[in-house]
N, C-alpha and C. Protein backbone atom coordinates (compact mmCIF):
# COMPACT_ATOMS: atom_id res chain seq x y z
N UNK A 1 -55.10 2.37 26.14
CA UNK A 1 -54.45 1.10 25.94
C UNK A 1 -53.91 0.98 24.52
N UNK A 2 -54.45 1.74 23.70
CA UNK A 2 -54.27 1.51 22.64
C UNK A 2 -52.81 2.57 22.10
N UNK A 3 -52.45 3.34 22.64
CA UNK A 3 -51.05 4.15 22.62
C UNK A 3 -49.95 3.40 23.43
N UNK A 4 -50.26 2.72 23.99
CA UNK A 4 -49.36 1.51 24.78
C UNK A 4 -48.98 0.46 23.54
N UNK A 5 -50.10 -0.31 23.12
CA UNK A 5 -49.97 -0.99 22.03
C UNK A 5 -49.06 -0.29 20.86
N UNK A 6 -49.37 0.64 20.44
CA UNK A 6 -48.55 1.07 19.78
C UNK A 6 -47.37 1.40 18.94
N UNK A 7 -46.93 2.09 21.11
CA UNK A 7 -45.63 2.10 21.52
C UNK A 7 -44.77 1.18 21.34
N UNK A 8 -45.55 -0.07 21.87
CA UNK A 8 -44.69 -1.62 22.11
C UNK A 8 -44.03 -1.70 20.76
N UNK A 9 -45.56 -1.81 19.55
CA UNK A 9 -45.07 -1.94 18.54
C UNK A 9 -43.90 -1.05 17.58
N UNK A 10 -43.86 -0.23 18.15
CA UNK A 10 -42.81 0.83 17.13
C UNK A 10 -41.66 0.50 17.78
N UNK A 11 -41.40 -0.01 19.25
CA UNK A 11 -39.99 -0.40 20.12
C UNK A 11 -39.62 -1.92 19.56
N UNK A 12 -40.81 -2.92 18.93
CA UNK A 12 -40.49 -3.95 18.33
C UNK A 12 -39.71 -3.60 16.97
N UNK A 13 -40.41 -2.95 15.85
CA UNK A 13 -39.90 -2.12 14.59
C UNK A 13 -38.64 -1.73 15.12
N UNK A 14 -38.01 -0.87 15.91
CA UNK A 14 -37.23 -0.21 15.96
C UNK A 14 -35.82 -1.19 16.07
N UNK A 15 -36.45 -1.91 17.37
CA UNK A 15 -35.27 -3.28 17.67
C UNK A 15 -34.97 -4.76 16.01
N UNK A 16 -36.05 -4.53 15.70
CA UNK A 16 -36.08 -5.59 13.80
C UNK A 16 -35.33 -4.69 13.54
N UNK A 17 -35.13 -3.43 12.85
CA UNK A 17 -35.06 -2.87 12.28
C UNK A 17 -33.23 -2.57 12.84
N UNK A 18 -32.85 -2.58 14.08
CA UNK A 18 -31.39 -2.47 14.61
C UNK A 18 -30.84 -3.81 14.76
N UNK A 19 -31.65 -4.59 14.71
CA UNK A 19 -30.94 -6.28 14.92
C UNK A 19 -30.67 -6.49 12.99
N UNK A 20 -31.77 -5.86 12.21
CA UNK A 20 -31.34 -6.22 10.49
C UNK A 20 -29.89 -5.34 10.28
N UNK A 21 -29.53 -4.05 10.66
CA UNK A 21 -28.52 -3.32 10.61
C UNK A 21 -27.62 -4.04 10.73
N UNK A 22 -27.56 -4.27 12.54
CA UNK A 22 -26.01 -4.88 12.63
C UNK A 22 -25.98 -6.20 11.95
N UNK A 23 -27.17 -6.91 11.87
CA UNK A 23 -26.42 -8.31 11.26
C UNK A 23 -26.01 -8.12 9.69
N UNK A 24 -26.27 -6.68 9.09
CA UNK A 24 -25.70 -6.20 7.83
C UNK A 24 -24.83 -6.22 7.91
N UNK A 25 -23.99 -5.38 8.88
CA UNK A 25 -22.54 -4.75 9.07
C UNK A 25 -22.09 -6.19 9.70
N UNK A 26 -22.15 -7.18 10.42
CA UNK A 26 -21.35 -8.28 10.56
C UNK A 26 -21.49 -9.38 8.98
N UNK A 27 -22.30 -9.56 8.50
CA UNK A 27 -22.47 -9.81 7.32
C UNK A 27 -21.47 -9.19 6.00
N UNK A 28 -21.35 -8.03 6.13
CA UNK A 28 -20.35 -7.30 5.23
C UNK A 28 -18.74 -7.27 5.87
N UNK A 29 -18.87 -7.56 6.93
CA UNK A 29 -17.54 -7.58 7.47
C UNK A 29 -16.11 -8.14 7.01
N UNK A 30 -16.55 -9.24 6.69
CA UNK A 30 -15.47 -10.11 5.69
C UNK A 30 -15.23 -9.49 4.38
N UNK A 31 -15.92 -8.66 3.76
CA UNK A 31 -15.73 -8.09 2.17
C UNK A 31 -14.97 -7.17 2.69
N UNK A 32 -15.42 -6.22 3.90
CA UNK A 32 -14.51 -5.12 3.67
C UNK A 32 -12.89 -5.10 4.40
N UNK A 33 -12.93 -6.79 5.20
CA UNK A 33 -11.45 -7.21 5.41
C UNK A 33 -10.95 -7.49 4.18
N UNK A 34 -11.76 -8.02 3.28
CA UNK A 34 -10.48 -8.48 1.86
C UNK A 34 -10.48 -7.15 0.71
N UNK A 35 -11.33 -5.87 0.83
CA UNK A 35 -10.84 -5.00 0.20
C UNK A 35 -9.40 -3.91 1.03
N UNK A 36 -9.47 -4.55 2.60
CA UNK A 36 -8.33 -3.87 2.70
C UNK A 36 -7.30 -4.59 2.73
N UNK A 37 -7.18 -5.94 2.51
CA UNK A 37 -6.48 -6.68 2.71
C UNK A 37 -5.87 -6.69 0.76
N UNK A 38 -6.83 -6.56 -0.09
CA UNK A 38 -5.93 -5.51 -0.94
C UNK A 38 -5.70 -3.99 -1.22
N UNK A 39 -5.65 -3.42 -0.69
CA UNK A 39 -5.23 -2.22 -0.83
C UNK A 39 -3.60 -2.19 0.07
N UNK A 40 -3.72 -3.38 1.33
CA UNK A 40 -2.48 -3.39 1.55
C UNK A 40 -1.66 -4.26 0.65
N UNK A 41 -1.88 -5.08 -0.59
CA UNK A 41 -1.19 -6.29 -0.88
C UNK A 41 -0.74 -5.23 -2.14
N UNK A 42 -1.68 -3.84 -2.34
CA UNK A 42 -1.44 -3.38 -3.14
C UNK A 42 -0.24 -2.25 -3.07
N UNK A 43 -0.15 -1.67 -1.67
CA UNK A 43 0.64 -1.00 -1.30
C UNK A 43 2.13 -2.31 -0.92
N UNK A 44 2.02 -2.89 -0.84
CA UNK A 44 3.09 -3.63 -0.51
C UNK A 44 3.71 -3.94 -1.77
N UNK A 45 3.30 -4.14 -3.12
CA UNK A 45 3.60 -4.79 -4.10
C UNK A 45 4.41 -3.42 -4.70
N UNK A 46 3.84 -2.37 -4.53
CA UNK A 46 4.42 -1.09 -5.10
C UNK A 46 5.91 -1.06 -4.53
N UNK A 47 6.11 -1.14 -2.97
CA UNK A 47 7.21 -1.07 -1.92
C UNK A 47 7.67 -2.17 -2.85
N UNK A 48 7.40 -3.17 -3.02
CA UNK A 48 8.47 -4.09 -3.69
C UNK A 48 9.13 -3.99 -5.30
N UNK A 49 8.40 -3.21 -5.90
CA UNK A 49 9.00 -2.89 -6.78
C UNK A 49 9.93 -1.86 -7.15
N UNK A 50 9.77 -0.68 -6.31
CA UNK A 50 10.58 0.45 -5.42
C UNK A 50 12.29 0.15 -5.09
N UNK A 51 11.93 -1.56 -4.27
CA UNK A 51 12.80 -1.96 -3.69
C UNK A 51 14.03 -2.15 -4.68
N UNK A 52 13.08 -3.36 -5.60
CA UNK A 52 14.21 -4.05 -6.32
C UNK A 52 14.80 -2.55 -7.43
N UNK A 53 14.10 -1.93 -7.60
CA UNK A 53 14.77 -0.87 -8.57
C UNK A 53 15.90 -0.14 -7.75
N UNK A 54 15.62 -0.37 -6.63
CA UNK A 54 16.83 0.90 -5.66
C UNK A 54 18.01 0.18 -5.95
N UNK A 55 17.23 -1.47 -5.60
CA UNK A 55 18.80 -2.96 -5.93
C UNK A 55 19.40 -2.65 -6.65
N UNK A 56 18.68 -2.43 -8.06
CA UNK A 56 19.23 -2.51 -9.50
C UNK A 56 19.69 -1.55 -9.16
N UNK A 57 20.05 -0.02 -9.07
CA UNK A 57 20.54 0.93 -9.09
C UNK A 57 22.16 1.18 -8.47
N UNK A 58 22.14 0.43 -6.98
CA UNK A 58 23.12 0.09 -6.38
C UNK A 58 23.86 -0.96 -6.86
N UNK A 59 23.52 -2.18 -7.14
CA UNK A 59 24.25 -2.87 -7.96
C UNK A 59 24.82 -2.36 -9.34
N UNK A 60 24.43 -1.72 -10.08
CA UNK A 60 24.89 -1.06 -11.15
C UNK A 60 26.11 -0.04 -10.81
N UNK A 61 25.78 0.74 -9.44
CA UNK A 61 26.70 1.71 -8.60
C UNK A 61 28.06 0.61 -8.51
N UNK A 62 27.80 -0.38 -7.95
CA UNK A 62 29.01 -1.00 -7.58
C UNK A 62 30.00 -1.57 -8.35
N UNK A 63 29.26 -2.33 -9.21
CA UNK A 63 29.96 -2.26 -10.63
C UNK A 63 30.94 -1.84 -11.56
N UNK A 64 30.51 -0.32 -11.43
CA UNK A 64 30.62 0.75 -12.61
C UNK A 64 32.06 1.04 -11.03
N UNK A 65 32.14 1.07 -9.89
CA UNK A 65 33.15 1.32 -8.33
C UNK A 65 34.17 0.44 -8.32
N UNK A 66 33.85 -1.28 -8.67
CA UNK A 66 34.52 -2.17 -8.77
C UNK A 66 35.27 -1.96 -10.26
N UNK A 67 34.76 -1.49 -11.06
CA UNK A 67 35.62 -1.37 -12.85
C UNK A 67 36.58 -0.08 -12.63
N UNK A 68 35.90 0.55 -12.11
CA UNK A 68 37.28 1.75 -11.75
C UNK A 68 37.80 1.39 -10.85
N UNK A 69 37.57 0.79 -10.00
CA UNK A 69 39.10 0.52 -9.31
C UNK A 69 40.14 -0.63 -9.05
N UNK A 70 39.50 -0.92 -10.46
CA UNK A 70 40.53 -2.64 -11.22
C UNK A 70 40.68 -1.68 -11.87
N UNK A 71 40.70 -1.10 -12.67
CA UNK A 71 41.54 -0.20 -14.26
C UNK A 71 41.50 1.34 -14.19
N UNK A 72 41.22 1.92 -12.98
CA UNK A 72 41.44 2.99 -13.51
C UNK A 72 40.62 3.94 -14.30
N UNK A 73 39.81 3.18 -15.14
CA UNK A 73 38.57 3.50 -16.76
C UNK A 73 37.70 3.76 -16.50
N UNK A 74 36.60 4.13 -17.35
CA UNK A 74 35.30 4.30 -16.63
C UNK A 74 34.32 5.21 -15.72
N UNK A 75 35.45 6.46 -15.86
CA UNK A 75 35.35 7.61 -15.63
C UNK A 75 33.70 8.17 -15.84
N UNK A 76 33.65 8.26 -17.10
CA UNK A 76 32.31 8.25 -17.95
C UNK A 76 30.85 7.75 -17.47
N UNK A 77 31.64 6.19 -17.01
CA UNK A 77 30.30 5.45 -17.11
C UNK A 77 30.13 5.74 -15.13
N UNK A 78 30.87 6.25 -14.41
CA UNK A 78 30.92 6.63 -13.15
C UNK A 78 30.26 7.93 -13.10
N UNK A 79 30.18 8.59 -13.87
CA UNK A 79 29.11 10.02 -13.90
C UNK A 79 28.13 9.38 -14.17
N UNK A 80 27.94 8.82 -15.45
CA UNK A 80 26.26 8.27 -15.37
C UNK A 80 25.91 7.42 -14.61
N UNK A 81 26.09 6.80 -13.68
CA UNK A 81 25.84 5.90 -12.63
C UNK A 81 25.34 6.69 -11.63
N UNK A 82 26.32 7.91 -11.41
CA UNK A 82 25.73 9.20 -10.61
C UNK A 82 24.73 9.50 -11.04
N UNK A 83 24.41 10.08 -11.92
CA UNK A 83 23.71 11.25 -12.32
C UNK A 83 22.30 10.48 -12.37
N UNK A 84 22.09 8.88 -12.32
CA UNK A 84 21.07 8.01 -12.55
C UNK A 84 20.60 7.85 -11.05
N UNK A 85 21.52 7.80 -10.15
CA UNK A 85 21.64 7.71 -9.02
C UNK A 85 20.48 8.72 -8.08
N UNK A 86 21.33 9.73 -8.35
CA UNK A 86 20.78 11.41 -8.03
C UNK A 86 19.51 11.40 -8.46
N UNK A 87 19.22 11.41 -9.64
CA UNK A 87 17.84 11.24 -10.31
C UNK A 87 16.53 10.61 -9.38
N UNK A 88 17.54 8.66 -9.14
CA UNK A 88 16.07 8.29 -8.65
C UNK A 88 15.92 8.27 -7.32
N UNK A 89 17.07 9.19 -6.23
CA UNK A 89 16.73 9.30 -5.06
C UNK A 89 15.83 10.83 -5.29
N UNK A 90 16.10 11.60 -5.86
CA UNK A 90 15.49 12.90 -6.06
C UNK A 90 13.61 12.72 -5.82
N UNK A 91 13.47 11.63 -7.38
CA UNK A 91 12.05 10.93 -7.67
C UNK A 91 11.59 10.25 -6.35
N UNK A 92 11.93 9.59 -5.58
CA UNK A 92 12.01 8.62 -4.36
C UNK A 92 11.33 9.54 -3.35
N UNK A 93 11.80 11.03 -3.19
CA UNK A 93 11.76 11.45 -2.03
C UNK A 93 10.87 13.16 -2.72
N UNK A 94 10.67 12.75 -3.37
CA UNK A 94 9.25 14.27 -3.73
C UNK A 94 8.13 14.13 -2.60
């Protein structure tokens, strides 16, 4: 009777001991939604800064497209627009 007793008791331990677990892991649950909830705010913020630099780049492109083809000029500043161009799609896509 007394290996019965035991038993019971180590299947009680075992079940405390799996009911303290999961109510850990539902307990931690919310921390580890807001550490991924930045790691995406963090990956998103990068994409946005990515973005506006591609802007700036193209807007500068158009510019330097629109001045040469009101005057003719600008030859110069139409290579380096390229060559800035080339550069940060090159960097973009390693």
């Amino acid at each position: 009777m007394d290996i019965n007793i035991s038993v019971a008791y180590l299947l009680w331990i075992i079940g405390g001991i799996t009911a303290i677990i999961g109510f850990g892991k539902m307990a931690m649950k919310p921390f580890n939604e807001i550490d991924d909830h930045e790691r995406r705010i963090t990956k998103l913020e990068k994409g946005r800064d990515e973005r506006t630099e591609t802007d700036r780049l193209i807007l500068k492109c158009l510019n330097a497209l629109i001045n040469h083809s009101i005057d003719g000029n600008d030859v110069d500043d139409l290579k380096a627009v390229r060559d800035e161009m080339q550069n940060t799609i090159i960097e973009h896509h390693k």
